[in-house]
C-alpha atoms as a PDB file:
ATOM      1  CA  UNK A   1       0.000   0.000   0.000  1.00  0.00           C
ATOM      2  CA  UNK A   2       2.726   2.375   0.544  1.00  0.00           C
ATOM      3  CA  UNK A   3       3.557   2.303  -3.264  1.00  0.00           C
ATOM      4  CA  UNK A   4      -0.020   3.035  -3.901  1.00  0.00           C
ATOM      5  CA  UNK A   5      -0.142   5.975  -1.377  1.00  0.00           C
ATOM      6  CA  UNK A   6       3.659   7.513  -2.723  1.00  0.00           C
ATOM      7  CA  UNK A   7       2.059   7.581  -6.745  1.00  0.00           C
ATOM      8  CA  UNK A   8      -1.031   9.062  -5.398  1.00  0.00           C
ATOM      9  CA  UNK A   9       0.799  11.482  -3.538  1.00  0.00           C
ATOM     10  CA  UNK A  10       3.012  11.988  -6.268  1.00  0.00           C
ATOM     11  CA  UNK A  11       0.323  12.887  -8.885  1.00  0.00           C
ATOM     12  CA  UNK A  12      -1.215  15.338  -6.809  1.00  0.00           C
ATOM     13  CA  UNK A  13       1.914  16.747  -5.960  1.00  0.00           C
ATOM     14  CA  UNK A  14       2.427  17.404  -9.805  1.00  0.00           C
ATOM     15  CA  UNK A  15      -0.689  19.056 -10.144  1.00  0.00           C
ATOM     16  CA  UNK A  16      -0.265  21.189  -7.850  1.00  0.00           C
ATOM     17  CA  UNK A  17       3.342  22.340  -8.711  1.00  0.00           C
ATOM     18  CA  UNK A  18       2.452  22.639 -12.699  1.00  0.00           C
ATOM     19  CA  UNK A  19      -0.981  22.289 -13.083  1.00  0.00           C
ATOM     20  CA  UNK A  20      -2.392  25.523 -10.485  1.00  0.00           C
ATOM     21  CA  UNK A  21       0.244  26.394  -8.056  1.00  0.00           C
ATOM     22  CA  UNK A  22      -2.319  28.660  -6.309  1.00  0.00           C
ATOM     23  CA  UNK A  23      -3.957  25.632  -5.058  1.00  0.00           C
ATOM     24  CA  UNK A  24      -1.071  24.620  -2.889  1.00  0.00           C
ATOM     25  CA  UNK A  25      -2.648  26.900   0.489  1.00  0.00           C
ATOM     26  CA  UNK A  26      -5.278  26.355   2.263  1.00  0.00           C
ATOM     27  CA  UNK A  27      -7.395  29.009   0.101  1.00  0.00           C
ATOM     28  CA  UNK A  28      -8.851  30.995   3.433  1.00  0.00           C
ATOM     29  CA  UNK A  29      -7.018  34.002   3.085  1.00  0.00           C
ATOM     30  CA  UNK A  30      -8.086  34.115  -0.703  1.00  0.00           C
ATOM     31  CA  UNK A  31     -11.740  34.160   0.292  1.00  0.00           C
ATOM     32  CA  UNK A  32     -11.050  36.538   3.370  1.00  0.00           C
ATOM     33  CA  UNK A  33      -9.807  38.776   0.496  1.00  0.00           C
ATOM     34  CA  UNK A  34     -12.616  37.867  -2.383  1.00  0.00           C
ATOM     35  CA  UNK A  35     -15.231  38.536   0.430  1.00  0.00           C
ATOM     36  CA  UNK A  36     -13.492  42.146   1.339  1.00  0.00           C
ATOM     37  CA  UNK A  37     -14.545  42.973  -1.947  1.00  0.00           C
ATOM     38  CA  UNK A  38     -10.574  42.530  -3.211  1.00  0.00           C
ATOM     39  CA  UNK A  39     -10.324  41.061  -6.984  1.00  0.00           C
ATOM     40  CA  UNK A  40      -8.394  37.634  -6.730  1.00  0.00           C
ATOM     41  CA  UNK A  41      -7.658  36.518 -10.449  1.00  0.00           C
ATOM     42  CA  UNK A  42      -8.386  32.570 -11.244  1.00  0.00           C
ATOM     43  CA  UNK A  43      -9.354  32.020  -7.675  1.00  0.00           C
ATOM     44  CA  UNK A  44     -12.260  29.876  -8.772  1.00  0.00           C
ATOM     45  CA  UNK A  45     -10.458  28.353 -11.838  1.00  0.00           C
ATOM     46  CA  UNK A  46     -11.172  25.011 -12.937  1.00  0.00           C
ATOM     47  CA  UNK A  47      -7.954  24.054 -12.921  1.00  0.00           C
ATOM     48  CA  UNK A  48      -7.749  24.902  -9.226  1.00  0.00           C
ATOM     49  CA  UNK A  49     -11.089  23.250  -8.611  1.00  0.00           C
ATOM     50  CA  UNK A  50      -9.156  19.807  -9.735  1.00  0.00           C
ATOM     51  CA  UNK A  51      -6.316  20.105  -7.743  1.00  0.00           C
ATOM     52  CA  UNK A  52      -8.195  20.853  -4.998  1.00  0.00           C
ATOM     53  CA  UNK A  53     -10.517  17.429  -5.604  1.00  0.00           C
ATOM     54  CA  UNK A  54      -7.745  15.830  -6.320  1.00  0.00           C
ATOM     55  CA  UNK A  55      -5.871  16.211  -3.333  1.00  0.00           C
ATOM     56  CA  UNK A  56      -8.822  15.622  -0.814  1.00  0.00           C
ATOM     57  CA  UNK A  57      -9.995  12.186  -2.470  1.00  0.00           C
ATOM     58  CA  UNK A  58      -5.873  11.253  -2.127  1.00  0.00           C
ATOM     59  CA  UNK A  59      -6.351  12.082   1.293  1.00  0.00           C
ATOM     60  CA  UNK A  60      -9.576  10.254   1.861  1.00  0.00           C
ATOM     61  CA  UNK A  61      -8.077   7.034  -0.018  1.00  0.00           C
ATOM     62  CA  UNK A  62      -5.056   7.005   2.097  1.00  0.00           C
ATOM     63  CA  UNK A  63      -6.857   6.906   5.673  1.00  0.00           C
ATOM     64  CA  UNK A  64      -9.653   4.079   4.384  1.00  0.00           C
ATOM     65  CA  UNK A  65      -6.487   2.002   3.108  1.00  0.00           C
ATOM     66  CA  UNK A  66      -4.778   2.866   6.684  1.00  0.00           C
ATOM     67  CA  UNK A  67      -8.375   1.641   8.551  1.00  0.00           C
ATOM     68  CA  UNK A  68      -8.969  -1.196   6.969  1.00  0.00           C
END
């Protein structure tokens, strides 16, 4: 499983270093800012979107494999 979890890790490691490096925070002071009324460009890109989805089903695959 460790394999498994490194490629997984891997890929979304990629995506976030190529594919929409502003995805790599936690995004909270970007919408602190977008609701002060501040212009954030490609804060709600698809791209980002992704990456973001990405990353969170990585994480939820890793803990099942680690309860079961």
């Amino acid at each position: 499983m460790t394999g498994v979890n490194l490629v997984l890790t891997a890929f979304v490691a990629v995506l976030c270093v190529f594919l929409a490096p502003t995805a790599a925070g936690p995004g909270i002071p970007e919408i602190k800012a977008y609701l002060n009324g501040i212009d954030t460009p490609n804060m709600f890109d698809a791209t980002i979107l992704l990456v973001k989805v990405g990353f969170f089903s990585n994480l939820a695959l890793q803990t099942i494999w680690l309860l079961d």
